[in-house]
N, C-alpha and C. Protein backbone atom coordinates (compact mmCIF):
# COMPACT_ATOMS: atom_id res chain seq x y z
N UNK A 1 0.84 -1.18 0.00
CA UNK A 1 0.00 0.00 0.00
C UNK A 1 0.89 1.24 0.00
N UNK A 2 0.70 2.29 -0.71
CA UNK A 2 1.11 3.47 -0.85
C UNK A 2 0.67 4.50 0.06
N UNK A 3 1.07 5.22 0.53
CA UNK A 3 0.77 6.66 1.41
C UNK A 3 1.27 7.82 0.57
N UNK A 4 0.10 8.89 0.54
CA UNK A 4 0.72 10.08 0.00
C UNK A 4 0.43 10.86 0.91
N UNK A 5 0.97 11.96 0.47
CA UNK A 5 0.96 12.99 0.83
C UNK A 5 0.92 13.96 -0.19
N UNK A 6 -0.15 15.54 0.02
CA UNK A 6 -0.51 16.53 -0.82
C UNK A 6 0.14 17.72 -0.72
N UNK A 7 0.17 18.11 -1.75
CA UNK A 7 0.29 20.11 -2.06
C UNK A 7 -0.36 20.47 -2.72
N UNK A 8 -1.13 21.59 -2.23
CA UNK A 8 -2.34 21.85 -2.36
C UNK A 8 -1.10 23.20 -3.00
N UNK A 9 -1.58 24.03 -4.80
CA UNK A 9 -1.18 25.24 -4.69
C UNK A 9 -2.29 26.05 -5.59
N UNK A 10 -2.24 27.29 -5.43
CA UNK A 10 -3.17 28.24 -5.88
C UNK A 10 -2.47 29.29 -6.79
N UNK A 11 -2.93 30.62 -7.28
CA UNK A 11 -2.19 31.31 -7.92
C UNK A 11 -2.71 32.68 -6.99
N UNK A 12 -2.05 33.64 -6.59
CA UNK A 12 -2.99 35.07 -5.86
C UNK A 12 -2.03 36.35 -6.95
N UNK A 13 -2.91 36.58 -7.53
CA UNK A 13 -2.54 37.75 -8.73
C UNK A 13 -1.37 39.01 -8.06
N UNK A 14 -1.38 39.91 -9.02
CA UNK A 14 -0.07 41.01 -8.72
C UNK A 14 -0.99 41.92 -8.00
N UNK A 15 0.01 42.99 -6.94
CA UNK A 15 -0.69 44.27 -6.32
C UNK A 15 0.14 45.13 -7.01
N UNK A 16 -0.20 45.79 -6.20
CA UNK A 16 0.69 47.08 -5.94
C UNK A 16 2.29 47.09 -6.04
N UNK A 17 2.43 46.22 -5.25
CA UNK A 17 3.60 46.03 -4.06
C UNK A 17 4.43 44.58 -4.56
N UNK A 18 3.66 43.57 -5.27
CA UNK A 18 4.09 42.02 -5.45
C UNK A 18 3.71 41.35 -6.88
N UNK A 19 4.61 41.27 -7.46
CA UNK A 19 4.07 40.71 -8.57
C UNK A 19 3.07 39.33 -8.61
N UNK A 20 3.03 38.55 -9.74
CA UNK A 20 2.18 37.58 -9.61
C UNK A 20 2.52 36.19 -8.81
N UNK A 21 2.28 35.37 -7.87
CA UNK A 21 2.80 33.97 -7.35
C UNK A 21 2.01 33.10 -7.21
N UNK A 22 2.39 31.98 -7.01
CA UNK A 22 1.91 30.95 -6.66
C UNK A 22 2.28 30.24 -5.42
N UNK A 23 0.71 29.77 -4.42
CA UNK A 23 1.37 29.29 -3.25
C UNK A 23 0.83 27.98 -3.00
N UNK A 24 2.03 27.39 -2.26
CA UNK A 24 2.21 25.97 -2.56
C UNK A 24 1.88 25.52 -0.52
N UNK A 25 1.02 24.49 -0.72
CA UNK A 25 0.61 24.49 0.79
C UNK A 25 0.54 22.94 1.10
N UNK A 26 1.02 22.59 2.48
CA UNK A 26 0.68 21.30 2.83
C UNK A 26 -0.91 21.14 3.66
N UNK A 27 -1.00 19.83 3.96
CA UNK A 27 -2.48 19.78 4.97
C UNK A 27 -1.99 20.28 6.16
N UNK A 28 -0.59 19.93 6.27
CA UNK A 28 -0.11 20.55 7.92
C UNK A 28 0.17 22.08 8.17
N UNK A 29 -0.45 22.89 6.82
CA UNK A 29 -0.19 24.36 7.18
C UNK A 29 1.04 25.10 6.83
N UNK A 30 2.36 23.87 5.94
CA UNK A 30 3.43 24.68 5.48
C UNK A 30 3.43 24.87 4.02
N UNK A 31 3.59 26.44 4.57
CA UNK A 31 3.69 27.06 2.94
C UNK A 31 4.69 27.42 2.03
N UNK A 32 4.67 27.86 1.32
CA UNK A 32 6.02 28.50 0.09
C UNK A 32 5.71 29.32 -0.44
N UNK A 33 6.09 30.66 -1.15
CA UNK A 33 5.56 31.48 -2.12
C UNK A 33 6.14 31.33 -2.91
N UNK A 34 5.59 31.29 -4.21
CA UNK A 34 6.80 31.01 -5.09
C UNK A 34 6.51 31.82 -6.65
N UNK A 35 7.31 33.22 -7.29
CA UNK A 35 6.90 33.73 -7.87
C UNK A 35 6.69 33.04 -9.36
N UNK A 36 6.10 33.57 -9.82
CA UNK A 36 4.85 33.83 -11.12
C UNK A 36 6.40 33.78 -12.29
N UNK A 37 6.97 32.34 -13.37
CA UNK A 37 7.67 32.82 -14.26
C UNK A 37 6.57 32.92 -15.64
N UNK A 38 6.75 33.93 -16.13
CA UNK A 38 6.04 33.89 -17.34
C UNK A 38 6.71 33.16 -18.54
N UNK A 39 7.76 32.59 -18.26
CA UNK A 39 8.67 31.82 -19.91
C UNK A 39 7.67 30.26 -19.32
N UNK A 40 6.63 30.21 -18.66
CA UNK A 40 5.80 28.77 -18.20
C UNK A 40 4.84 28.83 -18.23
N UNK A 41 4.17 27.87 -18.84
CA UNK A 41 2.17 28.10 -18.81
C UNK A 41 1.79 27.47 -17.36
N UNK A 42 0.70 27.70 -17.11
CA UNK A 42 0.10 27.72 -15.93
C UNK A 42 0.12 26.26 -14.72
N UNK A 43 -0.30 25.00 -16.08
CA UNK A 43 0.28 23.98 -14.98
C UNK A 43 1.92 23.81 -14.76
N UNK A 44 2.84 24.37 -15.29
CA UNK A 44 4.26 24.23 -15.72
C UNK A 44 4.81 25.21 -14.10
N UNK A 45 3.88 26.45 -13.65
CA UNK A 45 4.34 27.47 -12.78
C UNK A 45 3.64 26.24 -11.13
N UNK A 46 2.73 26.18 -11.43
CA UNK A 46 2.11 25.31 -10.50
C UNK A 46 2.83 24.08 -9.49
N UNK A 47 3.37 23.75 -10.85
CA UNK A 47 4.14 22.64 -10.30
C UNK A 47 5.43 22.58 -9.95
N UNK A 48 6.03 23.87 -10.58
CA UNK A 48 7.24 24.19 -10.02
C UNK A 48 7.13 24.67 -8.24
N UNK A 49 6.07 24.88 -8.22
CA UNK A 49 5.42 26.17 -6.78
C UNK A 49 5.86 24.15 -5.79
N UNK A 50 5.35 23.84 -6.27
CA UNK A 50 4.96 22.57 -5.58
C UNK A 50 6.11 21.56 -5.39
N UNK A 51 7.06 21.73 -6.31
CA UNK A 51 8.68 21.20 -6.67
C UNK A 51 9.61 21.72 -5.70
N UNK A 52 9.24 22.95 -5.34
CA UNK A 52 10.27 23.54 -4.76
C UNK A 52 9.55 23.43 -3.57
N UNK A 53 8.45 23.61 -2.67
CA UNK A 53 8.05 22.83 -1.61
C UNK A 53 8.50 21.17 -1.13
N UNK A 54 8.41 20.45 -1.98
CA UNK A 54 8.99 19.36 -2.08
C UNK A 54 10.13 19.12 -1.69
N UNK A 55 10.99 19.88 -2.89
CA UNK A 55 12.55 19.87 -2.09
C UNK A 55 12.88 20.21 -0.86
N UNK A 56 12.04 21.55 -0.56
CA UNK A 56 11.88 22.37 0.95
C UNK A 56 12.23 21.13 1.90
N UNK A 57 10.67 20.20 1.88
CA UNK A 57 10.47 19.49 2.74
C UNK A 57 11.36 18.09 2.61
N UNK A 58 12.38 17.55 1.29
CA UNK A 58 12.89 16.17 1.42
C UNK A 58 11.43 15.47 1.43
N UNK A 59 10.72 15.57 0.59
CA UNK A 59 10.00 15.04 0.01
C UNK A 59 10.20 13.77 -1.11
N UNK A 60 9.54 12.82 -0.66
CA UNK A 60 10.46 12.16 -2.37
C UNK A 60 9.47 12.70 -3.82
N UNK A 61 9.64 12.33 -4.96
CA UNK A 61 9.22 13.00 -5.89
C UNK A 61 7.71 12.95 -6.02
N UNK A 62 7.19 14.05 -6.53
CA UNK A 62 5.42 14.29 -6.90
C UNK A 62 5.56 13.48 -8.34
N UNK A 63 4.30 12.44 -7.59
CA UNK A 63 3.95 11.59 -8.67
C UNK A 63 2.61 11.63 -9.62
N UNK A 64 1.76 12.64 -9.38
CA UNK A 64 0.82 13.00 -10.36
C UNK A 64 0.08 14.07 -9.49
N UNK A 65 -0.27 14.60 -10.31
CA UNK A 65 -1.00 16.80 -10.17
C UNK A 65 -2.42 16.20 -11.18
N UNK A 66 -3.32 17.42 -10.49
CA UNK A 66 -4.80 17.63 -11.33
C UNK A 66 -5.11 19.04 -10.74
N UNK A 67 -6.04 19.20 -11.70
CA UNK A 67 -6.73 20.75 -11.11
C UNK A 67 -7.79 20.54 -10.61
N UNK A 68 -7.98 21.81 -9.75
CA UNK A 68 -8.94 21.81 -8.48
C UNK A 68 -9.51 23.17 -8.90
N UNK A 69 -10.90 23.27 -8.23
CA UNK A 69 -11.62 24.35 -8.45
C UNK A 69 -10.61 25.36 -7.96
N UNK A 70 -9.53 25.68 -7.21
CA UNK A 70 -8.89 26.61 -6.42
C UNK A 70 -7.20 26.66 -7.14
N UNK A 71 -7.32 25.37 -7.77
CA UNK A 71 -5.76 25.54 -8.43
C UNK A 71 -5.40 24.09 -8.74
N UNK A 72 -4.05 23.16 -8.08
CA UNK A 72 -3.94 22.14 -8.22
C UNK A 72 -3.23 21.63 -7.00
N UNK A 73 -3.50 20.13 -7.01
CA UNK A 73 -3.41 19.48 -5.90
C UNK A 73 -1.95 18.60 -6.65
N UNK A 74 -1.20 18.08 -5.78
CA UNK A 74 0.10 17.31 -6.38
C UNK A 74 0.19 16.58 -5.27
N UNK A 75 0.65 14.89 -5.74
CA UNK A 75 0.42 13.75 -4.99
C UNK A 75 2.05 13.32 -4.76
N UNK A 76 2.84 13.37 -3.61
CA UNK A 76 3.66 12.23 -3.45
C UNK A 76 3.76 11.02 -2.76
N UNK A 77 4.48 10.10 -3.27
CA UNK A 77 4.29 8.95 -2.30
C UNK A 77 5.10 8.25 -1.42
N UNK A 78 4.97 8.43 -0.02
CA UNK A 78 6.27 8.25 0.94
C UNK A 78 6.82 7.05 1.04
N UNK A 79 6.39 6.04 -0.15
CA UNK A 79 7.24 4.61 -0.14
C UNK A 79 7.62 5.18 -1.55
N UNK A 80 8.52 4.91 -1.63
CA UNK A 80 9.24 4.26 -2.50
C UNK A 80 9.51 2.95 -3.46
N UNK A 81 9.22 3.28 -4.81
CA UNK A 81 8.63 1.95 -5.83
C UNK A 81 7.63 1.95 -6.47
C-alpha cells in the first residue's frame, strides 16, 4: 500500500507592491511562495510552486497533479517503488 501525501497550490494575482505567485501548501499548514515565471504556462508554474516545496520538505518525488476548483493538488508517495 502506498501513502501520500498533498500540495495543495493556488495562484494570488499582482498588487501594488508584489508581482504575480503561486502558493504551494501542505495539509499541515506549510507554505512556500513562489513567484509567477512567465517563460511557463500555468500547470508548468504550478508545479514548479509545488517542486520547490517538495525539495523544501525532502519530500520524495510528486507523482501526479490535477486541477482543483482553487488551483492544483500534487500527490507524493512516501514509499518508494
Amino acid at each position: 500500500m502506498n501513502v501520500y501525501q498533498a500540495i495543495e497550490t493556488h495562484y494570488v494575482g499582482p498588487t501594488n507592491y508584489r508581482a504575480s505567485r503561486v502558493v504551494a501548501t501542505t495539509a499541515s499548514g506549510i507554505r512556500r511562495v513562489h513567484q509567477w515565471d512567465y517563460s511557463l504556462n500555468v500547470e508548468a508554474n504550478h508545479h514548479a510552486a509545488a517542486e520547490a516545496l517538495r525539495a523544501q520538505l525532502d519530500w520524495p518525488a510528486l507523482k501526479a497533479g490535477g486541477s482543483t476548483r482553487r488551483g492544483f493538488a500534487w500527490c507524493t508517495s512516501t514509499l518508494e517503488g
